[in-house]
Protein backbone atom coordinates (compact mmCIF):
# COMPACT_ATOMS: atom_id res chain seq x y z
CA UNK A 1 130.15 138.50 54.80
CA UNK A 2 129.71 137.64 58.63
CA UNK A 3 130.70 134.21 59.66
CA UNK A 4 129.63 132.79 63.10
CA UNK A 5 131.18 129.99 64.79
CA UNK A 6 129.83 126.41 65.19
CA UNK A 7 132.10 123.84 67.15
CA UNK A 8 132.15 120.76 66.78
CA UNK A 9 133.11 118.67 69.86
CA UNK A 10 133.17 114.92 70.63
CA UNK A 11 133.42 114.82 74.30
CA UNK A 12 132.26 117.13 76.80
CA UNK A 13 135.71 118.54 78.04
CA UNK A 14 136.15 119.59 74.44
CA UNK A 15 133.02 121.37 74.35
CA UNK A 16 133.57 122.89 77.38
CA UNK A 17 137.09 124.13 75.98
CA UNK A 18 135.84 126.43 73.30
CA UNK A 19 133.72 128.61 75.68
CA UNK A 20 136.25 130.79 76.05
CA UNK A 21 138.94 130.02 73.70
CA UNK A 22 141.50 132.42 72.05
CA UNK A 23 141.59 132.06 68.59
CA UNK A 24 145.01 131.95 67.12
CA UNK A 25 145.16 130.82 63.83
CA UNK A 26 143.38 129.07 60.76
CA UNK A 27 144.68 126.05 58.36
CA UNK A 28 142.94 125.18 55.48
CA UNK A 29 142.31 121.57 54.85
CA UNK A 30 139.33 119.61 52.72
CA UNK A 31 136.99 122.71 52.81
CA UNK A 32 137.45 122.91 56.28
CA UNK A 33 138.72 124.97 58.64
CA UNK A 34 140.39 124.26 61.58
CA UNK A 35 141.25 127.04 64.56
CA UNK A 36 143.88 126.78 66.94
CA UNK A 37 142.28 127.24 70.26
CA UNK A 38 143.55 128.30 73.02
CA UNK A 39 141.98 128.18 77.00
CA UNK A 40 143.53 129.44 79.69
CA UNK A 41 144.79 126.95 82.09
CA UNK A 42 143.52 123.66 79.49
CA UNK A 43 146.47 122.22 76.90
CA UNK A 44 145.86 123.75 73.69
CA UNK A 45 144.30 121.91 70.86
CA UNK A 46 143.07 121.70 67.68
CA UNK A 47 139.39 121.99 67.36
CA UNK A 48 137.31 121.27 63.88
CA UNK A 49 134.47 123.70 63.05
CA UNK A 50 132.62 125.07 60.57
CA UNK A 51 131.51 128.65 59.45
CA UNK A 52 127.92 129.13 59.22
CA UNK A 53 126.46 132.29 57.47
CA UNK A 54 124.44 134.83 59.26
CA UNK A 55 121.08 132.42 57.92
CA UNK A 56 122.35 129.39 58.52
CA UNK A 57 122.99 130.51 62.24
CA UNK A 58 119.91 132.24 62.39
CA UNK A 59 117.70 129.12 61.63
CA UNK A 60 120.35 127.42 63.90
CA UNK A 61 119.41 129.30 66.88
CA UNK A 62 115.72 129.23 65.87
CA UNK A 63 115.58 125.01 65.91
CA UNK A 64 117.63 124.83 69.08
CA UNK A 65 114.74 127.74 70.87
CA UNK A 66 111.91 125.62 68.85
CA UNK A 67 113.23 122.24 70.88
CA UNK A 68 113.76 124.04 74.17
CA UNK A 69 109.76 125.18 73.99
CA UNK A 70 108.52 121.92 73.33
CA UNK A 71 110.77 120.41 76.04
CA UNK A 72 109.30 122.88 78.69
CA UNK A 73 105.77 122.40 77.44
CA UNK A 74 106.27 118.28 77.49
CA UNK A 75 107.57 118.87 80.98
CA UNK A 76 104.32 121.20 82.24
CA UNK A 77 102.08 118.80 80.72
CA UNK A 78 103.64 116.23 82.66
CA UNK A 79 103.71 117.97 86.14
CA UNK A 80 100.06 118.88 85.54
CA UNK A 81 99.36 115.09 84.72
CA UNK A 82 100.47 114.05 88.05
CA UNK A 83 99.38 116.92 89.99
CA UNK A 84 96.00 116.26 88.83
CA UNK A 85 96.22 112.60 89.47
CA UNK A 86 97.37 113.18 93.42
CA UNK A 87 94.21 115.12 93.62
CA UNK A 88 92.01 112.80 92.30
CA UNK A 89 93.32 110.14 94.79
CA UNK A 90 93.18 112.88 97.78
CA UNK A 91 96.66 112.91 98.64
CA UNK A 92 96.62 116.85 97.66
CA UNK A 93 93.52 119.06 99.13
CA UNK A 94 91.39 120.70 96.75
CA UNK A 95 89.79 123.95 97.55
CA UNK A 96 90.94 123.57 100.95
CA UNK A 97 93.72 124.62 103.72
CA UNK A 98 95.43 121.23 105.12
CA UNK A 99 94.95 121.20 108.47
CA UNK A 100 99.10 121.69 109.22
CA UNK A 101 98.73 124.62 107.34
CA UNK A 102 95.90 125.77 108.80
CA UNK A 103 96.23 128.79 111.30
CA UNK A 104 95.18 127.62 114.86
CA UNK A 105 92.63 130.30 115.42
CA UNK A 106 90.59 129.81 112.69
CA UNK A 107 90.65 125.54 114.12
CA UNK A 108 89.98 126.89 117.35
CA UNK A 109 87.31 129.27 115.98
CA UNK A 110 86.05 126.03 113.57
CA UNK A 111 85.52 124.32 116.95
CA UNK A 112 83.78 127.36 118.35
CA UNK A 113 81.54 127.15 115.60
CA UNK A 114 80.97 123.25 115.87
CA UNK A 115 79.88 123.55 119.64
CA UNK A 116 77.25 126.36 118.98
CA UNK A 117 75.69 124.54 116.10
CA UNK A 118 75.22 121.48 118.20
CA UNK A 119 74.18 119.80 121.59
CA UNK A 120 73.49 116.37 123.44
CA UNK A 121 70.95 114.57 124.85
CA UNK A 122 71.21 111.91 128.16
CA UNK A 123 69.76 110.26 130.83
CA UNK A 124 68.45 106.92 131.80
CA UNK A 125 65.47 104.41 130.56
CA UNK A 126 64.42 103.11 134.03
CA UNK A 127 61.35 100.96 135.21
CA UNK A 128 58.56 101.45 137.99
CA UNK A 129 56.61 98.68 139.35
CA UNK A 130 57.87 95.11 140.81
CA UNK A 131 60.41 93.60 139.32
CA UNK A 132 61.32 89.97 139.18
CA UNK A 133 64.15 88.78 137.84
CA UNK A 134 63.41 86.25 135.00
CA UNK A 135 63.97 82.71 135.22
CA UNK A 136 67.28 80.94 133.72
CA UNK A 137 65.96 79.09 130.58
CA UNK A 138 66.49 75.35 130.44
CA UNK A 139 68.90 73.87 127.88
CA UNK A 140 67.55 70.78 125.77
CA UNK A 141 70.78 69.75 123.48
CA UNK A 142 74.23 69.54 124.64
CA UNK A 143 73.94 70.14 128.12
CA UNK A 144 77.50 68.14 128.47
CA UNK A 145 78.93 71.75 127.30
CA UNK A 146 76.34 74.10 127.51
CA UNK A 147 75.08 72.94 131.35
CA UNK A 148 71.04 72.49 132.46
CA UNK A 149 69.98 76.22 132.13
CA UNK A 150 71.87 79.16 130.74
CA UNK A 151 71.21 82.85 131.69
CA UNK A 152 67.67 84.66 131.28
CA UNK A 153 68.97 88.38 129.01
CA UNK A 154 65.37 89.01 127.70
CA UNK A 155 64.52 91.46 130.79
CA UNK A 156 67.38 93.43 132.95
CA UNK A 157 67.28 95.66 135.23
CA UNK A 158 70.00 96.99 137.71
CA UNK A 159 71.01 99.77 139.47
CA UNK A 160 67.98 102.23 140.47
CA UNK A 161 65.61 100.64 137.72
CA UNK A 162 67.66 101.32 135.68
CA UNK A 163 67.08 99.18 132.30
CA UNK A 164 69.29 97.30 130.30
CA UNK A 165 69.34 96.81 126.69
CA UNK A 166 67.24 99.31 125.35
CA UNK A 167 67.92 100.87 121.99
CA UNK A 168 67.45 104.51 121.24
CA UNK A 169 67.03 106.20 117.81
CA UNK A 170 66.91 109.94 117.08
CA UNK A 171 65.40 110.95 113.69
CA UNK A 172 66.11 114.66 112.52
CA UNK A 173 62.43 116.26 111.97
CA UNK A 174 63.57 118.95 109.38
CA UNK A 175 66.21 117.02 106.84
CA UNK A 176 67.59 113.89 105.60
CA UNK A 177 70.58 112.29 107.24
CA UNK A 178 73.29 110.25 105.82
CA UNK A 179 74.22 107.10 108.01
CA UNK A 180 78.22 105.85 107.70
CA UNK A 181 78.21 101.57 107.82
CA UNK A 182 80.50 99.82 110.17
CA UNK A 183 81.67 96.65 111.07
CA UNK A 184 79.87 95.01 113.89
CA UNK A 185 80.49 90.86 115.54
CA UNK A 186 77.81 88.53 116.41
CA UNK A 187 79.23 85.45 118.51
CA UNK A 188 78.51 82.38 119.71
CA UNK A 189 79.97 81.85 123.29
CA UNK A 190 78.69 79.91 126.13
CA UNK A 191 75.45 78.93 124.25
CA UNK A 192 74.05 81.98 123.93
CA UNK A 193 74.78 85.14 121.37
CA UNK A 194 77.18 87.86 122.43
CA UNK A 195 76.30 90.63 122.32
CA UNK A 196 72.24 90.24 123.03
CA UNK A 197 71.29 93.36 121.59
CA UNK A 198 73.43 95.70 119.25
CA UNK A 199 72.21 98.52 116.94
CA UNK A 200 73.84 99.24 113.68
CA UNK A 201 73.53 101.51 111.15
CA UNK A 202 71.70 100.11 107.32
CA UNK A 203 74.53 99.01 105.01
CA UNK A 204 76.63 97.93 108.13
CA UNK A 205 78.25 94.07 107.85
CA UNK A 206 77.91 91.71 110.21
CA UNK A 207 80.94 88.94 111.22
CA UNK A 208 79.32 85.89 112.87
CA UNK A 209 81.63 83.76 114.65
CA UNK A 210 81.27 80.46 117.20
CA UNK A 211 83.23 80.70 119.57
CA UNK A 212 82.01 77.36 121.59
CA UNK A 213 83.38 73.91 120.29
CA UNK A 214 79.67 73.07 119.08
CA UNK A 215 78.11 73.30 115.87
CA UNK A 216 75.75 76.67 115.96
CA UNK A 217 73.53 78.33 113.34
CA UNK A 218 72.73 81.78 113.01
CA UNK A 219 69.09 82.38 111.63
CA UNK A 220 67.99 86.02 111.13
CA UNK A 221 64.90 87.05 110.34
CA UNK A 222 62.85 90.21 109.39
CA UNK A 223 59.40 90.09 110.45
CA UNK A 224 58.47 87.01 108.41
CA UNK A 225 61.13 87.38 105.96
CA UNK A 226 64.62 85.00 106.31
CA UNK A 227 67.76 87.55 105.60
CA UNK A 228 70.12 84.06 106.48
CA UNK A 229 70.29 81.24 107.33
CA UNK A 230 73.73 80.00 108.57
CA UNK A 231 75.50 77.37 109.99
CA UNK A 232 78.52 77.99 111.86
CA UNK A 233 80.91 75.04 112.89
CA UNK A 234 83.51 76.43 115.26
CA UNK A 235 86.35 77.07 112.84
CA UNK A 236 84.05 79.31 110.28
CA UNK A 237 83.50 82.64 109.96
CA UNK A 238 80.61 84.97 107.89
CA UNK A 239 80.35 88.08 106.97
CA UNK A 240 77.25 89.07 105.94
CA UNK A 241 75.17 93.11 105.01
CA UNK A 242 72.42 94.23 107.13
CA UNK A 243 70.55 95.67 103.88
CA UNK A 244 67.00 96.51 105.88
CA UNK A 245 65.92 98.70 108.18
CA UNK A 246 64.31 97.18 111.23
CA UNK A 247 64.59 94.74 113.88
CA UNK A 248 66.45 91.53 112.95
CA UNK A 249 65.77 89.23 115.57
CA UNK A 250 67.92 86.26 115.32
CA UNK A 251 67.90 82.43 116.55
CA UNK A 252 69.33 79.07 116.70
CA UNK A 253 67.73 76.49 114.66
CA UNK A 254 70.18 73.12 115.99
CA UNK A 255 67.35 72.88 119.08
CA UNK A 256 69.15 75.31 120.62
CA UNK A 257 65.69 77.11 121.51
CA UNK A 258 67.28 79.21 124.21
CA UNK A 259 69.15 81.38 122.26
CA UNK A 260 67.87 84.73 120.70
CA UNK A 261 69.72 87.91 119.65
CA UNK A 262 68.40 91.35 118.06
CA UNK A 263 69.73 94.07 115.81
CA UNK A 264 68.23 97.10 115.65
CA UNK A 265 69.18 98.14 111.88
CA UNK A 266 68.47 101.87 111.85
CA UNK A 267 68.39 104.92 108.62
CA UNK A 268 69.76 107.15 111.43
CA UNK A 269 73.24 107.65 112.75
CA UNK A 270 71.89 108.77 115.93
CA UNK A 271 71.94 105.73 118.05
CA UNK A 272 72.32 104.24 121.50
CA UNK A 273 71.78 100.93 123.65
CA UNK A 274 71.52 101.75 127.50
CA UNK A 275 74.37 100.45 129.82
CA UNK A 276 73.62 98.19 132.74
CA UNK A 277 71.99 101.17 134.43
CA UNK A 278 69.85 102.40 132.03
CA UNK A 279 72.13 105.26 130.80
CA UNK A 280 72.30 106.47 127.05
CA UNK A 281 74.35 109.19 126.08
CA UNK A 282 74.33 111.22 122.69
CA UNK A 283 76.34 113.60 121.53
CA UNK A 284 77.01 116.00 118.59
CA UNK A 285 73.72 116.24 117.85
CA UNK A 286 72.87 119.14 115.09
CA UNK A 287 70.59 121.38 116.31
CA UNK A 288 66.81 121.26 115.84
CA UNK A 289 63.59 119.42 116.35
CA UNK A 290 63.96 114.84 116.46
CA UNK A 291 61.66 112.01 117.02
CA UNK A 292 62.93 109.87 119.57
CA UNK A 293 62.21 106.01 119.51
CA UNK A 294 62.99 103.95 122.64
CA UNK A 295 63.02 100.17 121.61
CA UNK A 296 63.20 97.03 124.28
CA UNK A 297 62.48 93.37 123.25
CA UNK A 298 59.76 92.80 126.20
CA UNK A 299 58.57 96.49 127.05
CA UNK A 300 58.11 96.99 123.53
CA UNK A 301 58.29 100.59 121.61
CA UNK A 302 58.07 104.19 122.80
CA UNK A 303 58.35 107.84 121.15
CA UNK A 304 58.18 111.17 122.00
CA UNK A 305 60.03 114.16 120.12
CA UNK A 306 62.60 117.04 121.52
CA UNK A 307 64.16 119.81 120.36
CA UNK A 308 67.72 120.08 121.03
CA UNK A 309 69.35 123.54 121.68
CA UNK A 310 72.66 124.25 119.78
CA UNK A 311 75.88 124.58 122.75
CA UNK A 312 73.31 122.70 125.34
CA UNK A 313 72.82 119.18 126.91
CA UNK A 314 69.70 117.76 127.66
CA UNK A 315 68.34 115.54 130.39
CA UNK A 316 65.68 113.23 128.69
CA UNK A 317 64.46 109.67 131.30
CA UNK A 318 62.41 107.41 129.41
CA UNK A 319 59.88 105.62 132.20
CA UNK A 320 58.39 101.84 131.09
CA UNK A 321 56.20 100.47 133.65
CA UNK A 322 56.08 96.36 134.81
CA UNK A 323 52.74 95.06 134.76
C-alpha cells in the first residue's frame, strides 16, 4: 500500500521545517509514528505525523482545492461589490475615457467639434430720442439713515444710448432645453435692493439679506400672485426657490415705497442683463433657429428671432425709442 505524508506542526517554523526534510528513521509509539527529520542548516527534530492512505489524501487534497475556490470566489464577489459601488457614486467612469487618460488629440479634436456645432450672439440694447435722466425718489421713513431721496434705477442710460438693465432671453425654436439652477443674493443696502435687476434660471434659490441696520421686508410678487412675504431684521437671512417662470417684481412693504427690484425667472439657460452700456454677450450657443426676448421694466418687451450659424458670432442691437 502507498502511504503519503501529513505533518503535523504547531508553530510555523516547524511547518516550515518539513518542506524539505530528510527522513531518517521511524519509532513506533501509541499507533503513531514519529520520523526523524532532518533540514539542512535547522537543528534536527522530532516531528509527529500521520500516514494517510492514497483516499484519505485524495479527499485531503480535494477539501483543501474545494476551500481555496470558495475563497477566490468570496474574494471576486467582493471586488465586484465595491467596484460597482465606486461607479454608482461616480468616482469610476462608466462607458467613458477619463479625461487624464484621454489622448490630447481626440480633446483637441472634441473642442474642434464643440466650436463648429456652436456660435454667439452680441451687441448692445441702446435708445434714440431725448433722454432725461429720472428724478431721485423721495424717502418717507427713516430718512435719519436712509437720507431725503435715494437714487432713481428704474431708467438708465449711459455711454452712446446705451441701456442699462435690460434682460435678454434666447429660446431654441427646434427642441427643448434643460436649464441648471443656481444660487443668486438679493440685498438690502443703502435703502434700496442690490442688485435692481437679475435674471435667474426656474428652480434657482434666492438668499435675501439686509445689509442696512433697519428693519426691511422683501415682498415678491407674480403678477397678482404673493410668492413671499418676508421680513428681514438686519441679522437674518432667507433662502427661498424661484419655482415660476416670469417676472417677479419685488417691494418693500415697511413704507419704504421707494424701493423695487425684479427677477426675470426664465425656462431658458440662455440669458443676459446688459452692462452699463447696453452690451449683452452670449456665448456657446447650439446652432439653429431662437426667439429672442428683450425685457426692460419701463420700455417694456421686445422679440424678434435669429438664426445662429455654428463656428460664427453675431452682431444683433436691439433699438427702444423714448417717447
Amino acid at each position: 500500500m502507498t502511504y503519503k505524508l501529513m505533518l503535523h506542526s504547531h508553530t510555523r517554523s516547524e511547518h516550515s521545517l518539513n518542506y524539505r526534510a530528510h527522513v531518517k528513521s521511524v519509532h513506533s509509539h501509541n499507533g503513531m509514528k514519529k520520523w526523524y527529520a532532518k533540514s539542512p542548516g535547522v537543528r534536527s527534530r522530532i516531528i509527529p505525523v500521520r500516514l494517510l492512505t492514497e483516499n484519505e489524501a485524495g479527499d485531503n487534497n480535494s477539501r483543501s482545492r474545494d476551500r481555496n475556490i470558495e475563497r477566490r470566489s468570496i474574494a471576486l464577489r467582493r471586488l465586484g461589490t465595491a467596484l460597482f459601488c465606486l461607479i454608482c457614486v461616480g468616482v469610476l467612469p462608466f462607458g467613458q475615457e477619463t479625461l487624464a487618460q484621454s489622448d490630447p488629440r481626440a480633446v483637441a479634436e472634441n473642442e474642434v467639434f464643440s466650436t463648429r456645432h456652436t456660435g454667439g450672439v452680441s451687441g448692445r440694447v441702446v435708445v434714440t430720442g431725448r433722454y432725461e435722466k429720472p428724478k431721485p425718489l423721495p424717502v418717507f421713513k427713516n430718512r435719519s439713515f436712509c437720507g431725503a431721496q435715494v437714487p432713481n434705477e428704474s431708467l438708465l442710460v449711459g455711454r452712446e444710448n446705451g441701456l442699462r438693465n435690460a434682460v435678454l432671453t434666447l429660446h431654441p425654436l427646434d427642441r427643448q432645453v434643460s436649464v441648471l439652477p443656481m444660487q443668486l443674493v438679493l440685498d438690502n443696502r443703502q435703502c434700496a435692493f442690490a442688485p435692481h435687476v437679475q435674471v435667474a434660471p426656474v428652480g434657482s434659490e434666492l438668499l435675501l439679506k439686509n445689509s442696512d441696520p433697519i428693519l426691511h421686508t422683501v415682498h415678491a410678487r407674480l403678477g397678482r400672485d404673493t410668492l413671499f412675504n418676508v421680513g428681514l431684521p438686519n441679522w437674518r437671512r432667507v433662502t427661498k426657490r424661484l419655482e415660476r417662470v416670469g417676472i417677479v417684481r419685488i417691494d418693500c412693504d415697511v413704507l419704504h415705497t421707494w424701493m423695487s427690484a425684479a427677477i426675470v425667472v426664465s425656462d431658458t439657460p440662455f440669458f443676459a442683463v446688459t452692462d452699463g452700456s447696453g452690451r449683452f454677450n452670449l456665448g456657446d450657443l447650439p446652432a439653429g433657429g431662437y426667439g429672442m426676448e428683450v425685457w426692460h421694466e419701463r420700455l417694456g418687451a421686445k422679440s424678434m428671432k435669429l438664426i445662429v450659424s455654428a463656428g460664427m458670432s453675431h452682431s444683433v442691437d436691439v433699438v427702444y425709442s423714448l417717447k
